[in-house]
Each structure stands twice: as structure tokens, then as C-alpha cells.
N, C-alpha and C. Protein backbone atom coordinates (compact mmCIF):
# COMPACT_ATOMS: atom_id res chain seq x y z
N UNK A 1 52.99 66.17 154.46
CA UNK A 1 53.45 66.88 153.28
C UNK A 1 54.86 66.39 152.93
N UNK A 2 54.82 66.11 151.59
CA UNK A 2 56.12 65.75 151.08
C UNK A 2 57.63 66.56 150.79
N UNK A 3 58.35 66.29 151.39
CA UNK A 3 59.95 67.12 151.53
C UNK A 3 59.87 67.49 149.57
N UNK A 4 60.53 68.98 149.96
CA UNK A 4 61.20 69.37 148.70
C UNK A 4 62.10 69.21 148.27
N UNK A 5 62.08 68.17 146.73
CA UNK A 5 63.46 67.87 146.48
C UNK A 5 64.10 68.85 145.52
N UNK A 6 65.27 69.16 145.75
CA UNK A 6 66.19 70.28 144.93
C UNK A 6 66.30 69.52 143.52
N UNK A 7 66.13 70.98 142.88
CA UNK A 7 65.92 70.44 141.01
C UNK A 7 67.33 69.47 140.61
N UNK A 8 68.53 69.67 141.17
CA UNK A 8 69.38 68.82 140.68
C UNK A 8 69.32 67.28 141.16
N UNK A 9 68.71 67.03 142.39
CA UNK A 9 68.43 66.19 142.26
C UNK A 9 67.23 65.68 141.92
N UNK A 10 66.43 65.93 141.41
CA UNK A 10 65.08 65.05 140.56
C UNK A 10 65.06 64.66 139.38
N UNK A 11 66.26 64.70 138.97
CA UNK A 11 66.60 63.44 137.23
C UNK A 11 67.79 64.13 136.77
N UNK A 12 68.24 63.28 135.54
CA UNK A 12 68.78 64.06 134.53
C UNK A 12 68.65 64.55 133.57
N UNK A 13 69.24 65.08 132.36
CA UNK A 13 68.56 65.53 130.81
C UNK A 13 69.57 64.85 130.51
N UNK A 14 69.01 63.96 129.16
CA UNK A 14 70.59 63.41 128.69
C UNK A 14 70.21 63.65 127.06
N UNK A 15 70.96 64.07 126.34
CA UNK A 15 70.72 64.26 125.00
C UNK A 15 71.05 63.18 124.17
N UNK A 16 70.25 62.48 122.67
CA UNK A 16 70.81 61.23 122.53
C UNK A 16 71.95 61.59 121.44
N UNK A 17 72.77 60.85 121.16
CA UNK A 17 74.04 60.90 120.69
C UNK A 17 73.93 61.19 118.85
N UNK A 18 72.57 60.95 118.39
CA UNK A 18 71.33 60.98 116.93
C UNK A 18 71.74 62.47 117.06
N UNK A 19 70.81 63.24 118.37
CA UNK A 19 70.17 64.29 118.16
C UNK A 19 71.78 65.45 118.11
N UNK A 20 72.36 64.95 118.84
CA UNK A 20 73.91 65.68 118.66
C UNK A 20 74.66 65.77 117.36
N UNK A 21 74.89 64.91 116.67
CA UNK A 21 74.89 64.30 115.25
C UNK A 21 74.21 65.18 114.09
N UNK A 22 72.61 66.02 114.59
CA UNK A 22 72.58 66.30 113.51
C UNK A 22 72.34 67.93 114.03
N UNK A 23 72.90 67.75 115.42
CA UNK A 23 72.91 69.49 115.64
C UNK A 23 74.39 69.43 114.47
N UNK A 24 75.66 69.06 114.91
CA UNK A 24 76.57 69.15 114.57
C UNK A 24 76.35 69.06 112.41
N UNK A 25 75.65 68.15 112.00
CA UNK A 25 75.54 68.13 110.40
C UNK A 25 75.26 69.33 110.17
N UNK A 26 73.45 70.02 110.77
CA UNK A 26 73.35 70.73 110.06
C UNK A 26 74.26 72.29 110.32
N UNK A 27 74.97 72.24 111.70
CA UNK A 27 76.19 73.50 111.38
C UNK A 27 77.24 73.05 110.43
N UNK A 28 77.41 72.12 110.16
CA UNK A 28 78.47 72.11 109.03
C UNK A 28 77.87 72.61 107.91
N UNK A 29 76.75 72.71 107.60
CA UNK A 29 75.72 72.89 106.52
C UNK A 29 75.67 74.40 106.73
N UNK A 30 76.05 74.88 107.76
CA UNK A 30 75.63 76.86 108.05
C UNK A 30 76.82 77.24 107.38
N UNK A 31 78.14 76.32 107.87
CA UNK A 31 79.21 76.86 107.69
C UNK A 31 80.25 76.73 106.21
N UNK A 32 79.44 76.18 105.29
CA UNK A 32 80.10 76.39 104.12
C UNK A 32 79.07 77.10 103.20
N UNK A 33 80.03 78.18 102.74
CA UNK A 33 78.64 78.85 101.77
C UNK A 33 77.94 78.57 100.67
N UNK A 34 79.29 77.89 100.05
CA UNK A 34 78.23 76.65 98.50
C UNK A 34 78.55 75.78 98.80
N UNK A 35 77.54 74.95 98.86
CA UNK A 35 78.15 73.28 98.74
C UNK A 35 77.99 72.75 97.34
N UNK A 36 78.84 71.89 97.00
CA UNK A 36 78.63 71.48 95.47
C UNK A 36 77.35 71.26 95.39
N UNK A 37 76.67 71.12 93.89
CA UNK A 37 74.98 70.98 93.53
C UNK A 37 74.98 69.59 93.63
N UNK A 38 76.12 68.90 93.22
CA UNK A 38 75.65 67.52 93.39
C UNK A 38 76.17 66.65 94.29
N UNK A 39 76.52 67.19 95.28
CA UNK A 39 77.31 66.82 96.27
C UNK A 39 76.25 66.17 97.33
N UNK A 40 76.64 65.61 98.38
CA UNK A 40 76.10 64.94 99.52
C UNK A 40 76.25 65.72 100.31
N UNK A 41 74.87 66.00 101.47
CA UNK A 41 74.72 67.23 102.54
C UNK A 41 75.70 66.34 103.22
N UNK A 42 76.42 67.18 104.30
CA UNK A 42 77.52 66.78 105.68
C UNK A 42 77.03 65.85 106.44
N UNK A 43 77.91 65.03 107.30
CA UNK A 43 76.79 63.80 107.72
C UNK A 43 77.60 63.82 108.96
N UNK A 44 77.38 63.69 109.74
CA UNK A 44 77.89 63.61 111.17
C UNK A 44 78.14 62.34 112.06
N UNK A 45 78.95 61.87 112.74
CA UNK A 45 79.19 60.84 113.51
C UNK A 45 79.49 61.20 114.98
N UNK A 46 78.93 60.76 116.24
CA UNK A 46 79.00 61.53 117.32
C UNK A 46 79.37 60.16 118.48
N UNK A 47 80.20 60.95 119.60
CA UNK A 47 80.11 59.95 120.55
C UNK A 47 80.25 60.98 121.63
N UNK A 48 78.83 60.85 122.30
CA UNK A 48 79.16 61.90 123.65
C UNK A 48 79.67 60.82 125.22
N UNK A 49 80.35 61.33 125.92
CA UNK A 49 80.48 60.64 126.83
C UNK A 49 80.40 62.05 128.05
N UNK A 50 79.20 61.92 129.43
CA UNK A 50 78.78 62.95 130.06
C UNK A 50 78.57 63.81 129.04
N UNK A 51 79.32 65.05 129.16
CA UNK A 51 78.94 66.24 129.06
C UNK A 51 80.04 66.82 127.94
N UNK A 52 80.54 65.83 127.13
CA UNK A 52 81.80 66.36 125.76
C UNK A 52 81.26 65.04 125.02
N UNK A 53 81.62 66.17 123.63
CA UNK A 53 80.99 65.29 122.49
C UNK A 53 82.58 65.21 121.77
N UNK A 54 82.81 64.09 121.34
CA UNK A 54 83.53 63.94 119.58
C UNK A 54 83.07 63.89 118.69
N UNK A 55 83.24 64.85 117.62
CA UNK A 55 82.39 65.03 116.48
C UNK A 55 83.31 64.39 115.85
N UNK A 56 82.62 63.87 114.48
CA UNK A 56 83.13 63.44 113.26
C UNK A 56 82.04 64.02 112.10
N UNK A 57 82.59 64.42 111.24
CA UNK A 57 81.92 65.73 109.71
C UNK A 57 82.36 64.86 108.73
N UNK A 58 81.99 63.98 107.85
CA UNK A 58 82.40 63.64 106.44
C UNK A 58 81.50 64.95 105.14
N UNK A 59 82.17 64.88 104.55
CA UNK A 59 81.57 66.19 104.00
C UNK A 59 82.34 66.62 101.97
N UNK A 60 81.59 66.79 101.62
CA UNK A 60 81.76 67.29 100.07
C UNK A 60 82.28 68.50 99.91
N UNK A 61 83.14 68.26 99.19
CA UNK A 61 83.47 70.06 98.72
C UNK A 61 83.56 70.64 97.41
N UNK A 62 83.51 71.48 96.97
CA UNK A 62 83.44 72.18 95.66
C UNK A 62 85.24 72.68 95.65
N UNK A 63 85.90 72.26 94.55
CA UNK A 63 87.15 72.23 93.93
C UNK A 63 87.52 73.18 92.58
N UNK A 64 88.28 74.24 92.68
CA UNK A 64 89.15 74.50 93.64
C UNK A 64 88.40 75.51 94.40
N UNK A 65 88.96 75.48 95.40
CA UNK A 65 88.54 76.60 96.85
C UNK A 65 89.73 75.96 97.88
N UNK A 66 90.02 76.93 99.02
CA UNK A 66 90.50 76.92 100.18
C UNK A 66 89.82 75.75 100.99
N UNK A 67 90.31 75.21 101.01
CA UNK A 67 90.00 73.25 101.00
C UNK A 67 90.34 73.71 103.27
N UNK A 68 91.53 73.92 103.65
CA UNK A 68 91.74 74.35 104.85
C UNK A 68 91.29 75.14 105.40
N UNK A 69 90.59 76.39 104.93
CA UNK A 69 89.58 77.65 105.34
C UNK A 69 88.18 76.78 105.60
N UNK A 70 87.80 76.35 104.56
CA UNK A 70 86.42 75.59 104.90
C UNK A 70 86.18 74.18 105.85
N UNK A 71 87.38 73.89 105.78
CA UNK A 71 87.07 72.71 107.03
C UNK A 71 87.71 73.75 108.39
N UNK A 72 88.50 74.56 108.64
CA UNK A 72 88.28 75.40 109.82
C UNK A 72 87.00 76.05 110.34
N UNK A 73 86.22 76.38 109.09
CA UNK A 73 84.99 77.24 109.42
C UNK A 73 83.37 75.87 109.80
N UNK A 74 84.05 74.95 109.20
CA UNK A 74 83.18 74.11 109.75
C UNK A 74 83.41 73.73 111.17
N UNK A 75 85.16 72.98 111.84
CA UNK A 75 84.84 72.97 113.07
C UNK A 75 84.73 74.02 113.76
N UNK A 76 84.89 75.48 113.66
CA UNK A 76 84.45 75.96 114.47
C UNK A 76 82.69 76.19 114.75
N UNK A 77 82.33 76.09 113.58
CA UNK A 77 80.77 76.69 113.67
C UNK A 77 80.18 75.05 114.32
N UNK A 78 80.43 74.17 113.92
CA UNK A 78 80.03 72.81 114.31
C UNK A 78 80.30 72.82 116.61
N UNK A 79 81.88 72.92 116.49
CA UNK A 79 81.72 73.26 118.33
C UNK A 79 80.87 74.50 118.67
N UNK A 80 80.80 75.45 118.04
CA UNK A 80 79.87 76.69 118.73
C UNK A 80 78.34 76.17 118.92
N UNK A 81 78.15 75.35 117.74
CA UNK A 81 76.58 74.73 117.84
C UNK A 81 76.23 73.89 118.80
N UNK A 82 77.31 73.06 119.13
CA UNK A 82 77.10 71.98 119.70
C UNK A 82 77.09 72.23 121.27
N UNK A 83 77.85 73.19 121.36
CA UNK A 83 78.09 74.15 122.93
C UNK A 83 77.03 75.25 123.13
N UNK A 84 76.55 75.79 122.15
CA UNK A 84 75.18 76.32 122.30
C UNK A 84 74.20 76.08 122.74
N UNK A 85 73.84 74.86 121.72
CA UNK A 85 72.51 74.28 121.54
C UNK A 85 72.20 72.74 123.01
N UNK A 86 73.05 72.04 122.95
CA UNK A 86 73.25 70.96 123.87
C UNK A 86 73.91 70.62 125.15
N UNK A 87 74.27 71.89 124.88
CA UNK A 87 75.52 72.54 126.22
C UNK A 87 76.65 71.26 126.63
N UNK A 88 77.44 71.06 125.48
CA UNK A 88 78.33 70.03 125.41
C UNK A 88 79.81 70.82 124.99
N UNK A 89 80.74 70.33 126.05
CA UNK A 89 82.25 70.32 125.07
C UNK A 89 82.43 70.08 124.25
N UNK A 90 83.11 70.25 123.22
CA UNK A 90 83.36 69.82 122.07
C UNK A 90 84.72 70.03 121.76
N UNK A 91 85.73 68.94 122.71
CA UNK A 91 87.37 69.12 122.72
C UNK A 91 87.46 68.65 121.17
N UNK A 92 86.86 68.30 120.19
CA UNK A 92 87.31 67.63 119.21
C UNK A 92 86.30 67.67 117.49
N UNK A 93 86.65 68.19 116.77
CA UNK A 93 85.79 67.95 115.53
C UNK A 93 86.80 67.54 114.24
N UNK A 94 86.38 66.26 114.23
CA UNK A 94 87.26 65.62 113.10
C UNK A 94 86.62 66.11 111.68
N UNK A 95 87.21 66.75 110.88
CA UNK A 95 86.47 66.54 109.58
C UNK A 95 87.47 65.94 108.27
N UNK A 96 86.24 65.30 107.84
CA UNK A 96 86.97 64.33 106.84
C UNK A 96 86.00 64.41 105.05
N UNK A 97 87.04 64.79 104.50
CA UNK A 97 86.35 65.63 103.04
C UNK A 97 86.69 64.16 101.97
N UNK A 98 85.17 63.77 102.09
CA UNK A 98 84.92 62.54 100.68
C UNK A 98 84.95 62.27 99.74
N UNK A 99 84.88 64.06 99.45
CA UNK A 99 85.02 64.11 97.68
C UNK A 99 84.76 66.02 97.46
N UNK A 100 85.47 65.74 96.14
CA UNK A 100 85.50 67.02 95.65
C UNK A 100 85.43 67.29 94.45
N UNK A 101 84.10 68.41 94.33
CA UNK A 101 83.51 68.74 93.19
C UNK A 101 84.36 69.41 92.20
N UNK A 102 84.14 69.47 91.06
CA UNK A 102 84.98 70.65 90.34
C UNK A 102 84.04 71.65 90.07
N UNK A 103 84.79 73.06 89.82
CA UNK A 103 83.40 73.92 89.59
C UNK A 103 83.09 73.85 88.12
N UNK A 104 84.15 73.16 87.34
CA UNK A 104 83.46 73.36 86.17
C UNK A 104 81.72 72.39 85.77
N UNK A 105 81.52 72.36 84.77
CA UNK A 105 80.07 72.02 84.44
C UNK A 105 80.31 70.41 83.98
N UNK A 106 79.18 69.21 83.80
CA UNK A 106 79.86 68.20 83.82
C UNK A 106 80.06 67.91 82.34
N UNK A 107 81.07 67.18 81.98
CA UNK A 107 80.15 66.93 80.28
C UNK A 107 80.99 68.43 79.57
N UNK A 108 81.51 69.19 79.77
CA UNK A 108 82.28 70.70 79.26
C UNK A 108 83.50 70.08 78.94
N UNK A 109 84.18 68.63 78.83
CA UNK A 109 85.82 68.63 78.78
C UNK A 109 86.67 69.20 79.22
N UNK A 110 87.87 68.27 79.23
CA UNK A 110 88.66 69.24 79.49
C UNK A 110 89.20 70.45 78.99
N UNK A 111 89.83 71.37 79.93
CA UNK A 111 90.29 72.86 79.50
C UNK A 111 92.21 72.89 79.72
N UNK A 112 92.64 72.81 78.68
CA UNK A 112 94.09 72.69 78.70
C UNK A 112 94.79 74.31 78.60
């Protein structure tokens, strides 16, 4: 009969660095409440090394709004996900805002 091997040692789980990427997109996606209509969903860039991830968020925003409130509420909801879901550190969430919508309508001119 064959010796019992203890669960830590019989492999690892390793999560791929894709699947981290779009845990992290789609919480950036939880964590803003409108995103512009014609804007680009959040897109994520990831580099895990062991067991901590560096996030990177490029991401659209709707103008004017609290431009600093919404990229706070993204890294936080982005590390809570990522520490949730993948059970990863997350010492780091860069976010980087590509563009910004106006709320007015397109094609309305300007309003002086």
C-alpha cells in the first residue's frame, strides 16, 4: 500500500496571469457606477510573481466627476477582488485614465 502524501505536497495551483487580469478588469467595471456610453470597458495588465499581483487598470472616464474618488474606488475594489477571488496580494494597483468623456451629448456645441 502506497504512503500518504500530505495535500501540500501533491502539486501546486497556479493562477494564469490572463485569468488575474480580468478578475482585476471586471472589478474595475463593479467599481465605477457610469462608465461613459462610448467609452472603452477597463482593461487590465497583470504581473503576478508567487503569490502578489501588480495590477495595471487603463480605463475611461466620464468628465466632469471626481476623477480621484473614482480611481480610489477602483483600486480598492480591484485589490479586494483580486485577494478574494485568487487569494493574491495586491501591494499595488496602478490606474491610468485614457480618456475622458464629457457628459454633455455629442454634436450639442459648445455651451459658453
Amino acid at each position: 500500500m502506497a504512503a500518504q502524501v500530505a495535500p501540500a505536497e501533491r502539486g501546486a495551483t497556479r493562477i494564469a496571469d490572463r485569468v488575474v487580469a480580468k478578475i482585476a478588469a471586471q472589478a474595475a467595471r463593479e467599481a465605477l457606477d457610469a462608465a461613459p456610453q462610448d467609452g472603452a470597458p477597463p482593461h487590465a495588465a497583470v504581473t503576478v510573481h508567487q503569490d502578489t499581483a501588480r495590477v495595471r487598470i487603463s480605463l475611461e472616464l466620464g468628465f466632469p466627476g471626481d476623477i480621484g474618488a473614482q480611481c480610489g474606488a477602483v483600486r480598492r475594489q480591484v485589490a479586494e477582488r483580486v485577494r478574494t477571488l485568487a487569494g493574491m496580494e495586491v501591494p499595488e494597483v496602478a490606474v491610468q485614465v485614457e480618456r475622458l468623456h464629457p457628459a454633455q451629448a455629442r454634436g450639442a456645441g459648445r455651451i459658453r
